[in-house]
PDB file of N, CA and C in Angstrom:
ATOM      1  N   UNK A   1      25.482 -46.621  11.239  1.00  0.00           N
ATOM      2  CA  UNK A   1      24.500 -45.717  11.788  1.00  0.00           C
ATOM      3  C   UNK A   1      23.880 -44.918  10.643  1.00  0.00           C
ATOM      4  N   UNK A   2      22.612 -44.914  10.638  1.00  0.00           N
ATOM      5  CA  UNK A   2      21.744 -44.444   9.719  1.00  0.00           C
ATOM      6  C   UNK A   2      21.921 -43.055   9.782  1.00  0.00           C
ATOM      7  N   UNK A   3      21.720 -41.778   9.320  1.00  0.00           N
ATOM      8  CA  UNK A   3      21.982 -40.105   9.379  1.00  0.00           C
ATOM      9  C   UNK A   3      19.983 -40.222   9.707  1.00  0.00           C
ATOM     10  N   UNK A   4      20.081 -39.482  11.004  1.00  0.00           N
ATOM     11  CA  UNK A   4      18.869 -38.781  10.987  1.00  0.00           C
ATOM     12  C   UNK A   4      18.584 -37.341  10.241  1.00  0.00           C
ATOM     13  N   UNK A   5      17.670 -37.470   9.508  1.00  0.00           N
ATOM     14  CA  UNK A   5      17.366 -36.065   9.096  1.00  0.00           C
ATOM     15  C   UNK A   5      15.944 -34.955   9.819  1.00  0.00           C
ATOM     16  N   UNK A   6      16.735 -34.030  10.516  1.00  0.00           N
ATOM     17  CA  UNK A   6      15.793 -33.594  11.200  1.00  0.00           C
ATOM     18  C   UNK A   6      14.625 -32.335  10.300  1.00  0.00           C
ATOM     19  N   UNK A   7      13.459 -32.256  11.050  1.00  0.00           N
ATOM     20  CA  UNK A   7      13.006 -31.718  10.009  1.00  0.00           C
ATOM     21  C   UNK A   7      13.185 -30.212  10.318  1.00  0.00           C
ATOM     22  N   UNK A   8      12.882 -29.022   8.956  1.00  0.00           N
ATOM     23  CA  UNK A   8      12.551 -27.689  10.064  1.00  0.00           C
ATOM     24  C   UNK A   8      11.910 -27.555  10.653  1.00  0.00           C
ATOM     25  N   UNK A   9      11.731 -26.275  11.478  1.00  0.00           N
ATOM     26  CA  UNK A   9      10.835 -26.016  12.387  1.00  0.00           C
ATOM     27  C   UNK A   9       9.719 -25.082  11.378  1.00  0.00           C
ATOM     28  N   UNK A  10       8.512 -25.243  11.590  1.00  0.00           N
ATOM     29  CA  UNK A  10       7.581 -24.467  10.312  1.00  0.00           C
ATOM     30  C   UNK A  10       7.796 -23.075  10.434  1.00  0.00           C
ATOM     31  N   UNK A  11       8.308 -22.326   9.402  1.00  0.00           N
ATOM     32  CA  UNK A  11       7.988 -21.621   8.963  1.00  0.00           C
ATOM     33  C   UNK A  11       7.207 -20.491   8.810  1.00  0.00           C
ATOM     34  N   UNK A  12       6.980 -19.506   9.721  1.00  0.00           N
ATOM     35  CA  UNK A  12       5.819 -18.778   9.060  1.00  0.00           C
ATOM     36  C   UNK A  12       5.735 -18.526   7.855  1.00  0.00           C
ATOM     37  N   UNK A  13       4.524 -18.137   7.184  1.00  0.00           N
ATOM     38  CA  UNK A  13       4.422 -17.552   6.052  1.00  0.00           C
ATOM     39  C   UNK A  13       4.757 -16.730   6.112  1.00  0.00           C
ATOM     40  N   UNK A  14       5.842 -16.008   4.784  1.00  0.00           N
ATOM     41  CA  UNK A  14       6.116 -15.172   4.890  1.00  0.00           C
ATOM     42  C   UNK A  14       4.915 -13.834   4.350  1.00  0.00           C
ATOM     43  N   UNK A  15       4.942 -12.832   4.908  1.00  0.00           N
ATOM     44  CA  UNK A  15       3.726 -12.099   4.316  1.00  0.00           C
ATOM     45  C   UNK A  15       3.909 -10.745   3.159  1.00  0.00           C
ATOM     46  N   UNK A  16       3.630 -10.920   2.051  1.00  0.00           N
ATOM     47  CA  UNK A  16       4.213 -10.454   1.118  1.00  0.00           C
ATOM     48  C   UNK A  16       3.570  -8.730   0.966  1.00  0.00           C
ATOM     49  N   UNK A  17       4.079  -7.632   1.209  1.00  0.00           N
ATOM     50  CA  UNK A  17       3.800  -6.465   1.186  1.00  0.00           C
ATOM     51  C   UNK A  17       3.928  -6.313   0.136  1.00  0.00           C
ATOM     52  N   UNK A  18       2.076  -5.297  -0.230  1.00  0.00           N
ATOM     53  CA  UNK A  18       2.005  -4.965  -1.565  1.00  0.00           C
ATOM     54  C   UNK A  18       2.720  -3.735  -2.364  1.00  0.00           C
ATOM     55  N   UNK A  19       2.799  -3.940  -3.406  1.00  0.00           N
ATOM     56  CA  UNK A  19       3.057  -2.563  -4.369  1.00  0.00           C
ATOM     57  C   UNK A  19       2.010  -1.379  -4.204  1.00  0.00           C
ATOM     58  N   UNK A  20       1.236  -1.761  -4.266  1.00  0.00           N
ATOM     59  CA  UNK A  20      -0.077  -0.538  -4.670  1.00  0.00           C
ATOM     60  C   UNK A  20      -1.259  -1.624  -3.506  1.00  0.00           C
ATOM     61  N   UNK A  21      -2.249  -0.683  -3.872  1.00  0.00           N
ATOM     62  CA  UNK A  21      -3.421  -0.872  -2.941  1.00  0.00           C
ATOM     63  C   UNK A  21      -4.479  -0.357  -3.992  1.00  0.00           C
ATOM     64  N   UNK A  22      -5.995  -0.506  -3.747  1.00  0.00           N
ATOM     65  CA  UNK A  22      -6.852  -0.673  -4.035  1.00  0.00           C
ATOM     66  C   UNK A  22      -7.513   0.967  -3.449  1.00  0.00           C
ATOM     67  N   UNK A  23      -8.590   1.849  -3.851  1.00  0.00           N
ATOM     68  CA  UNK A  23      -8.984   3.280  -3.298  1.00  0.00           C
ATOM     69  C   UNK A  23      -9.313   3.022  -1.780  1.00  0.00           C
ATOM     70  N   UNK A  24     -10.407   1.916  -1.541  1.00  0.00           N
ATOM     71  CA  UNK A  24     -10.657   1.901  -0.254  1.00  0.00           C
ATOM     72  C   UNK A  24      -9.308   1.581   0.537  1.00  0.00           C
ATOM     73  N   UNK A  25      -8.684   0.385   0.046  1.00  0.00           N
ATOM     74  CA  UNK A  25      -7.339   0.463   1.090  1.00  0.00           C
ATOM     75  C   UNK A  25      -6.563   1.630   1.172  1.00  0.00           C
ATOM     76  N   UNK A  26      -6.257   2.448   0.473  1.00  0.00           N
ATOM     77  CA  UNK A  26      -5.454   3.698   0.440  1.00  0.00           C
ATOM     78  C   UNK A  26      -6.098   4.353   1.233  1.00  0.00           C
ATOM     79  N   UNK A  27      -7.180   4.659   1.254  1.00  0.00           N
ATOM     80  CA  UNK A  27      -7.961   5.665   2.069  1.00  0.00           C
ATOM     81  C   UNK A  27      -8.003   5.615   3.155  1.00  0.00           C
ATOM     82  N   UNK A  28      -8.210   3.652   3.866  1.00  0.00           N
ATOM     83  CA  UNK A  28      -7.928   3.146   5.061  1.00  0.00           C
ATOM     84  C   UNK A  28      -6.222   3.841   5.838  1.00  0.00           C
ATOM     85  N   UNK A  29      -5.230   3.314   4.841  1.00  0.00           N
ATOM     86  CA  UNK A  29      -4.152   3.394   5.373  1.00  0.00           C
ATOM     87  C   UNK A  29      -3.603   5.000   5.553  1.00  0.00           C
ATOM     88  N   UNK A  30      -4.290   5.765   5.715  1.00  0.00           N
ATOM     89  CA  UNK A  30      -4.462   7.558   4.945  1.00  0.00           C
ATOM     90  C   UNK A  30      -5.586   8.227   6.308  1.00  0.00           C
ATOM     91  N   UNK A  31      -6.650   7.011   6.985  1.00  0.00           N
ATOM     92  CA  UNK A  31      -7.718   7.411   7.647  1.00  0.00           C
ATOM     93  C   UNK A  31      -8.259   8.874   7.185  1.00  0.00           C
ATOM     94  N   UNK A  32      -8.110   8.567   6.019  1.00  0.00           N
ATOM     95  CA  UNK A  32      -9.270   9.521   4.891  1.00  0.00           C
ATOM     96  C   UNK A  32     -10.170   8.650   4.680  1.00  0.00           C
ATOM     97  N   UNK A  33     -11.532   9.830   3.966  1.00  0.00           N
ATOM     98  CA  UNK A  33     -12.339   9.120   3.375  1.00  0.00           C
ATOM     99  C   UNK A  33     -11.888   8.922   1.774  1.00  0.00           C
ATOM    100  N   UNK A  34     -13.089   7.949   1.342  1.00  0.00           N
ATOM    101  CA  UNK A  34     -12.477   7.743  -0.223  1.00  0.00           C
ATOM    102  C   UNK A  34     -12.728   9.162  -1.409  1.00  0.00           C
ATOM    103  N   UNK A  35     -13.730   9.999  -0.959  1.00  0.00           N
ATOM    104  CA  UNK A  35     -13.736  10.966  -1.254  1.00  0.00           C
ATOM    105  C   UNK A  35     -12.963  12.016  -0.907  1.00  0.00           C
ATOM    106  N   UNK A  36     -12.162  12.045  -0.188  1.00  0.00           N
ATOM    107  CA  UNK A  36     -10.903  13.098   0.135  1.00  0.00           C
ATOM    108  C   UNK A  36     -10.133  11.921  -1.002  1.00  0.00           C
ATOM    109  N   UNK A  37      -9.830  10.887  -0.774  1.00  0.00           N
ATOM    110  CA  UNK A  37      -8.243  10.523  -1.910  1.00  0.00           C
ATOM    111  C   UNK A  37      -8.564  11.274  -3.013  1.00  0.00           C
ATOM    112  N   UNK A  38      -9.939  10.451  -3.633  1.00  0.00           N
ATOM    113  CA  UNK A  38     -10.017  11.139  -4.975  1.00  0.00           C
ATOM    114  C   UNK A  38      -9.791  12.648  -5.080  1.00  0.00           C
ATOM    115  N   UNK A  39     -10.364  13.398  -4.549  1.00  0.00           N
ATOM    116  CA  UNK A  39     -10.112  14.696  -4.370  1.00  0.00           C
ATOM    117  C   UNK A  39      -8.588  15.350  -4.787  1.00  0.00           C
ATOM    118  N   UNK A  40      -7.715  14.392  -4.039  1.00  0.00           N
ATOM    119  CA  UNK A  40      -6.397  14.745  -3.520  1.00  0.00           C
ATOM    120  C   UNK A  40      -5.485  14.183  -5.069  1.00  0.00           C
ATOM    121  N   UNK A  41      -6.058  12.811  -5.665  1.00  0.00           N
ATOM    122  CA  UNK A  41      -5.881  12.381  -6.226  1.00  0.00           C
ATOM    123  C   UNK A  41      -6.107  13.401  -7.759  1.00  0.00           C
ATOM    124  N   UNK A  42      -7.184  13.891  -8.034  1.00  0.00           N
ATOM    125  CA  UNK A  42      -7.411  15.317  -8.927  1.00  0.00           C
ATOM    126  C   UNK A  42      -6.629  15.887  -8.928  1.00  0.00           C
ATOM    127  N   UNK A  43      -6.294  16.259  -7.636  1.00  0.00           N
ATOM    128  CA  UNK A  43      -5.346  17.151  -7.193  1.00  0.00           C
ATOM    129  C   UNK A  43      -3.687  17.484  -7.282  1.00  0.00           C
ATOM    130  N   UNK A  44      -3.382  16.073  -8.131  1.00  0.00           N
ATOM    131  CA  UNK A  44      -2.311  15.258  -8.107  1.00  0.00           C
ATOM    132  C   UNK A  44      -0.946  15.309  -6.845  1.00  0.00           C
ATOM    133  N   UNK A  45      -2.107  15.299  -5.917  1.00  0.00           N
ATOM    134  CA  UNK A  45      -1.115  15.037  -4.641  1.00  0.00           C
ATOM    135  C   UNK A  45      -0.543  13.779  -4.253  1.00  0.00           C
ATOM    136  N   UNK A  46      -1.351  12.490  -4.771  1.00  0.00           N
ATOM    137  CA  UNK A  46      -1.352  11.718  -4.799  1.00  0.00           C
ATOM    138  C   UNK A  46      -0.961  10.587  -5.883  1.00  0.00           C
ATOM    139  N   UNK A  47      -0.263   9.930  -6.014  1.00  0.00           N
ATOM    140  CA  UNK A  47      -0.081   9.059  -7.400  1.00  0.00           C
ATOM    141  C   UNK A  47      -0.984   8.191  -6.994  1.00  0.00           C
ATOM    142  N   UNK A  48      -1.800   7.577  -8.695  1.00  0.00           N
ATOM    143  CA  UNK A  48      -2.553   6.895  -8.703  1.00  0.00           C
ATOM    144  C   UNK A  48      -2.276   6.474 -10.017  1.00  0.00           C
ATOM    145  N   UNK A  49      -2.767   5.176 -10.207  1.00  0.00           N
ATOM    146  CA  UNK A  49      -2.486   4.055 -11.561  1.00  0.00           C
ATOM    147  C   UNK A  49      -3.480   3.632 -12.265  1.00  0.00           C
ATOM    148  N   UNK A  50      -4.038   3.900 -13.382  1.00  0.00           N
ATOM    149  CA  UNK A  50      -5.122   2.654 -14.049  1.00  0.00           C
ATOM    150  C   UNK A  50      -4.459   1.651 -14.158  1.00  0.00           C
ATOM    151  N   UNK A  51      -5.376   0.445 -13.991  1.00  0.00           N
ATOM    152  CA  UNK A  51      -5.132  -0.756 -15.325  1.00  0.00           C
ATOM    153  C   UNK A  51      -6.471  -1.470 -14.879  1.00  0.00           C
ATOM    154  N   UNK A  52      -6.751  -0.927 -16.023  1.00  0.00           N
ATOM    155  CA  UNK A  52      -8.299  -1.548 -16.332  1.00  0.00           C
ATOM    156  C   UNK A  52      -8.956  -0.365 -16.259  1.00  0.00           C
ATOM    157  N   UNK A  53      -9.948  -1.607 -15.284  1.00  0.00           N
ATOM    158  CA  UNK A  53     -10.666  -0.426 -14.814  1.00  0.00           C
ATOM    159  C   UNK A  53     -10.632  -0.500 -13.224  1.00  0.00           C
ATOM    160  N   UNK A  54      -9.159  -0.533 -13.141  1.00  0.00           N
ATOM    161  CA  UNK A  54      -9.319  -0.363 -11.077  1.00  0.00           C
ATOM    162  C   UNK A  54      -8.316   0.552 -11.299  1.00  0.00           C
ATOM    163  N   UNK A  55      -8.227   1.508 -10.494  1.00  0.00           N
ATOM    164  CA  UNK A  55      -7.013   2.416  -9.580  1.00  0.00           C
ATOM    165  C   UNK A  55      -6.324   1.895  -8.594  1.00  0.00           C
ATOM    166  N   UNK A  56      -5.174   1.958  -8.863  1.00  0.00           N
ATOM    167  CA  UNK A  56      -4.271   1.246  -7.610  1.00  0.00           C
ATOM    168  C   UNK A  56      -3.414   2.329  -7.277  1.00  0.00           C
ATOM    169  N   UNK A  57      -3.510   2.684  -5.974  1.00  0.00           N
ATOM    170  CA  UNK A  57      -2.126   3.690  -5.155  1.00  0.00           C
ATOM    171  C   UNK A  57      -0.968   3.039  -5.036  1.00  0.00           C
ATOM    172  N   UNK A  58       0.164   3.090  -5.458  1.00  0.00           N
ATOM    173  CA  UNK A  58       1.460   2.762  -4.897  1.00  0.00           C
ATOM    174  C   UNK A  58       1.437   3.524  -3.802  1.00  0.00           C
ATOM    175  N   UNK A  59       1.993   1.711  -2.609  1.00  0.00           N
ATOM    176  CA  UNK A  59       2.224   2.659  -1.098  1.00  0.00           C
ATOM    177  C   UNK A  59       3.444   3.450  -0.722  1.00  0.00           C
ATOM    178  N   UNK A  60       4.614   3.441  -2.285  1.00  0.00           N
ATOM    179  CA  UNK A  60       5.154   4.235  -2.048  1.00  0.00           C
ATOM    180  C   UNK A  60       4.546   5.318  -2.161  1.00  0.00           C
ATOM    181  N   UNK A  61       3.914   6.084  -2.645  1.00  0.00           N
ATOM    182  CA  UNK A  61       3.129   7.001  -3.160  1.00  0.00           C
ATOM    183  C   UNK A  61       2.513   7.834  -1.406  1.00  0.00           C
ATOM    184  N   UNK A  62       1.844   6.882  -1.231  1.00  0.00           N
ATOM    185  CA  UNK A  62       0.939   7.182   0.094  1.00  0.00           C
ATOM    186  C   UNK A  62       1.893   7.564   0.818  1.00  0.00           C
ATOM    187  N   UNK A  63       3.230   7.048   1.181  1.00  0.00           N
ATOM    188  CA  UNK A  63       4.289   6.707   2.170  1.00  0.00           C
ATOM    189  C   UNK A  63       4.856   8.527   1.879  1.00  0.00           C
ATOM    190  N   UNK A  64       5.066   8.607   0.273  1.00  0.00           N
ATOM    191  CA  UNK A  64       5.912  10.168   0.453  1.00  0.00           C
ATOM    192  C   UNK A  64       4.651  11.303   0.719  1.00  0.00           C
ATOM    193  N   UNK A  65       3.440  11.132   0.504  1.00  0.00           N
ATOM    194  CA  UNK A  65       2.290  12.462   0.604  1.00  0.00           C
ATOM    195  C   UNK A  65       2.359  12.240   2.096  1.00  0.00           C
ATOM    196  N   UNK A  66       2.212  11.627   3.136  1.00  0.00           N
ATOM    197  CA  UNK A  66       2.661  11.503   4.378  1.00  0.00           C
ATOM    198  C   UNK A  66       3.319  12.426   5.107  1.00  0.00           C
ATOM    199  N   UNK A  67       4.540  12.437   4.362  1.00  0.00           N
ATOM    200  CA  UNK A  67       5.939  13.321   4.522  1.00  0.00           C
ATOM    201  C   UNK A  67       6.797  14.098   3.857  1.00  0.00           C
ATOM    202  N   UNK A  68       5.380  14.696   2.861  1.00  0.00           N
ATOM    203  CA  UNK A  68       5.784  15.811   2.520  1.00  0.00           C
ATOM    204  C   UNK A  68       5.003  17.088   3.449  1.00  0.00           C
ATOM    205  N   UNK A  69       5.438  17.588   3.563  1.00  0.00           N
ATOM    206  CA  UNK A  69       4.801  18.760   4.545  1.00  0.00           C
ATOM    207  C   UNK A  69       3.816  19.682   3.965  1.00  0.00           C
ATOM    208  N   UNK A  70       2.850  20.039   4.598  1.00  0.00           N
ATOM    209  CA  UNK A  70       1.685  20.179   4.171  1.00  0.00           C
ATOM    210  C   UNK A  70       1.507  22.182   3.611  1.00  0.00           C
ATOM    211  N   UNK A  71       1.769  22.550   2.780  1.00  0.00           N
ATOM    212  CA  UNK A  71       1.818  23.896   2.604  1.00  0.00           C
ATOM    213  C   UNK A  71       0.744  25.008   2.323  1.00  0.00           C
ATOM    214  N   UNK A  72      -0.598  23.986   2.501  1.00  0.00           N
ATOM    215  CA  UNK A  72      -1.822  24.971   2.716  1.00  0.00           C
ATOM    216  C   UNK A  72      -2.057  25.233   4.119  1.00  0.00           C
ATOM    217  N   UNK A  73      -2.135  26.499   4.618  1.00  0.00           N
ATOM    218  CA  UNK A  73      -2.653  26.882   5.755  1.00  0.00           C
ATOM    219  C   UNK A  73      -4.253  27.126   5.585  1.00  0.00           C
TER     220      UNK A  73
END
């Protein structure tokens, strides 16, 4: 008797969550405008990265300004 080899079942792709994001995506995931990040970003409320010439937010970054509590009244 021959061994059948069965095949898997497919796979989703797995979907790979980024490190950082791009200004407009940050701003999206923030439902700010891109002019409040930057702002905030001046402000260094926000971490932000060169390389190059793009800015990238780490979404850890976004994830802790979230939940840090907000101390301007």
């Amino acid at each position: 008797m021959i061994p059948t080899i069965t095949p898997k079942p497919e796979t989703a792709e797995r979907q790979i969550e980024p490190l950082a994001v791009n200004s407009r995506d940050a701003a999206k995931i923030l439902s700010i405008s891109e002019r409040t990040l930057f702002k905030l970003t001046k402000e260094g409320k926000i971490a932000c990265r060169k390389i190059g010439w793009r800015s990238l937010y780490p979404v850890a970054a976004l994830k802790a300004f979230l939940e840090t509590p907000d101390t301007e009244n």
